[in-house]
Protein backbone atom coordinates (compact mmCIF):
# COMPACT_ATOMS: atom_id res chain seq x y z
CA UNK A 1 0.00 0.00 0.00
CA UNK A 2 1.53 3.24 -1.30
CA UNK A 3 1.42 6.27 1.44
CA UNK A 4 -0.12 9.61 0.30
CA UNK A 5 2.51 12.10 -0.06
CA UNK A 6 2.50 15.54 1.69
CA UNK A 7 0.96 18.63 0.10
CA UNK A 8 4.30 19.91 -0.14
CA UNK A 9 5.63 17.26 -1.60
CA UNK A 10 3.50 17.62 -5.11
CA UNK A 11 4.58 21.13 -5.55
CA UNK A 12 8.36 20.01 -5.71
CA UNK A 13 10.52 20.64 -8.45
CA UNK A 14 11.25 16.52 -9.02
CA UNK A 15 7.97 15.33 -8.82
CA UNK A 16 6.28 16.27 -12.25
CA UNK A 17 9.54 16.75 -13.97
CA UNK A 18 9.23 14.30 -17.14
CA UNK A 19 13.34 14.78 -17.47
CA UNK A 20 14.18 13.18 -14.39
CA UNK A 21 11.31 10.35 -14.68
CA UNK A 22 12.85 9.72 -18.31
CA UNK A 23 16.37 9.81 -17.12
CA UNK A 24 15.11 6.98 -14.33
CA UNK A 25 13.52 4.86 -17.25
CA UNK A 26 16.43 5.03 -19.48
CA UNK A 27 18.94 4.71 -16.69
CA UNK A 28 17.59 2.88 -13.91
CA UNK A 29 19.24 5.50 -11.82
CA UNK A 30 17.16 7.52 -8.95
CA UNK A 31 19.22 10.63 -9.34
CA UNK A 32 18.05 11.63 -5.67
CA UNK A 33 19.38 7.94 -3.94
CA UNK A 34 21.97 6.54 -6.62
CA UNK A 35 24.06 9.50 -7.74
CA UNK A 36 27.59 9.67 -5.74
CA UNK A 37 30.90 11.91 -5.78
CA UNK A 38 31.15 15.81 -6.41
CA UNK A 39 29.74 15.02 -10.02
CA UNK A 40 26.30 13.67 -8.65
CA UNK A 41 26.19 16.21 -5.73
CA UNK A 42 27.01 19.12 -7.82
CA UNK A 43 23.72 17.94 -10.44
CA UNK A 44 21.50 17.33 -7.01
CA UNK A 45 22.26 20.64 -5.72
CA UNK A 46 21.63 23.19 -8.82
CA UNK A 47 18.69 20.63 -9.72
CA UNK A 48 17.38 21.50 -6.41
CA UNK A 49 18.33 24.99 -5.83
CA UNK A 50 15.31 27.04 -7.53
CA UNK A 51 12.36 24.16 -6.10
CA UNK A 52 10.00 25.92 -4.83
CA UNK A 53 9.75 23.71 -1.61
CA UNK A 54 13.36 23.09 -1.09
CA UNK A 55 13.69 24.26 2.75
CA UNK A 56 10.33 22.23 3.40
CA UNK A 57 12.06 19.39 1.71
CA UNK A 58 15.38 19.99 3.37
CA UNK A 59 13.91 20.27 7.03
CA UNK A 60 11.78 16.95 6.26
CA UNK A 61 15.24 14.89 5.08
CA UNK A 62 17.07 16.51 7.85
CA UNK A 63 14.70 15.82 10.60
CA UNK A 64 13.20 12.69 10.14
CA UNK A 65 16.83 11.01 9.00
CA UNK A 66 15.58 10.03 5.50
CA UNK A 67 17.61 8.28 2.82
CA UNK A 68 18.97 9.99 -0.12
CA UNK A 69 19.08 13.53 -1.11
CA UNK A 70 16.13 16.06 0.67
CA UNK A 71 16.68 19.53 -0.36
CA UNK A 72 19.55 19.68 -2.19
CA UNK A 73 21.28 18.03 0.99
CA UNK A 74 22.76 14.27 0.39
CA UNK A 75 22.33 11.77 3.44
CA UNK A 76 25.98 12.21 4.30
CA UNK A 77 26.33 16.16 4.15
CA UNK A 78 23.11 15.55 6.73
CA UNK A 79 25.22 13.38 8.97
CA UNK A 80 27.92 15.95 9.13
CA UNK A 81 25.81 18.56 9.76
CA UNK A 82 24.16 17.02 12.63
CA UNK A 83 27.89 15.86 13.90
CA UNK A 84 28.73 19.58 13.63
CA UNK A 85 25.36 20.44 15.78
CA UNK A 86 26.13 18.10 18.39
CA UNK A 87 29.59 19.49 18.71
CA UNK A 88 28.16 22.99 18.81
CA UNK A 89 25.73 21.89 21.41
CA UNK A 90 28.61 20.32 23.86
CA UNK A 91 30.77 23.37 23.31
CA UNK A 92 27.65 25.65 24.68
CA UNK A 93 27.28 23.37 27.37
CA UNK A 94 30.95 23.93 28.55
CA UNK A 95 30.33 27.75 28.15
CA UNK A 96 27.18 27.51 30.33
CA UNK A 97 29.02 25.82 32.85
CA UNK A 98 31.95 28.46 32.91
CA UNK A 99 29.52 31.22 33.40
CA UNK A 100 27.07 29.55 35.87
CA UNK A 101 27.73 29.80 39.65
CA UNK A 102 28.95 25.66 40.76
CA UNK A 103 28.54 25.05 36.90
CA UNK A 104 25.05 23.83 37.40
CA UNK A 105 23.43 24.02 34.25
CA UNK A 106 19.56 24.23 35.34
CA UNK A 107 17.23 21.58 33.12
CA UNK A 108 14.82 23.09 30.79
């Protein structure tokens, strides 16, 4: 059974283009899950950088750890950028700590 796809999601760039379903039949190739190196990321990202609903798209791929590319963003750019977060986080944490009396850090 096939799960109805967000209103956003059929007012993206990719999903009435008859290019990129063509390119998929002749290819075999989902450009947005198969496509690797600077080559394929470079394609992803202009493809994706006038959509219409590419920060909806981005957020969605970003938050909810999909597969492929969401936004213009590959899976692994994703990863870094949420190692990169987490990293930011800790270093607040320490900064908190410096400039709270004992270092307590209250919980929110």
């Amino acid at each position: 059974m096939r799960t109805k796809r967000p209103e956003w999601m059929l007012k993206s760039k990719c999903a009435h283009d008859p290019n990129i379903v063509k390119f998929m039949r002749e290819t075999r190739i989902d450009p947005f899950y198969d496509l690797k190196g600077k080559e394929g990321r470079a394609f992803i990202s202009a493809y994706c950088s006038n959509c219409p609903v590419k920060l909806i798209c981005k957020s969605e791929g970003f938050t909810n750890h999909e597969k492929g590319t969401w936004g213009g963003i590959t899976e692994s750019q994703r990863r870094t950028q949420r190692q990169n977060l987490h990293k930011d986080f800790l270093r607040l944490q320490e900064q908190l700590r410096a400039l709270l009396p004992g270092g307590a850090i209250p919980n929110a």
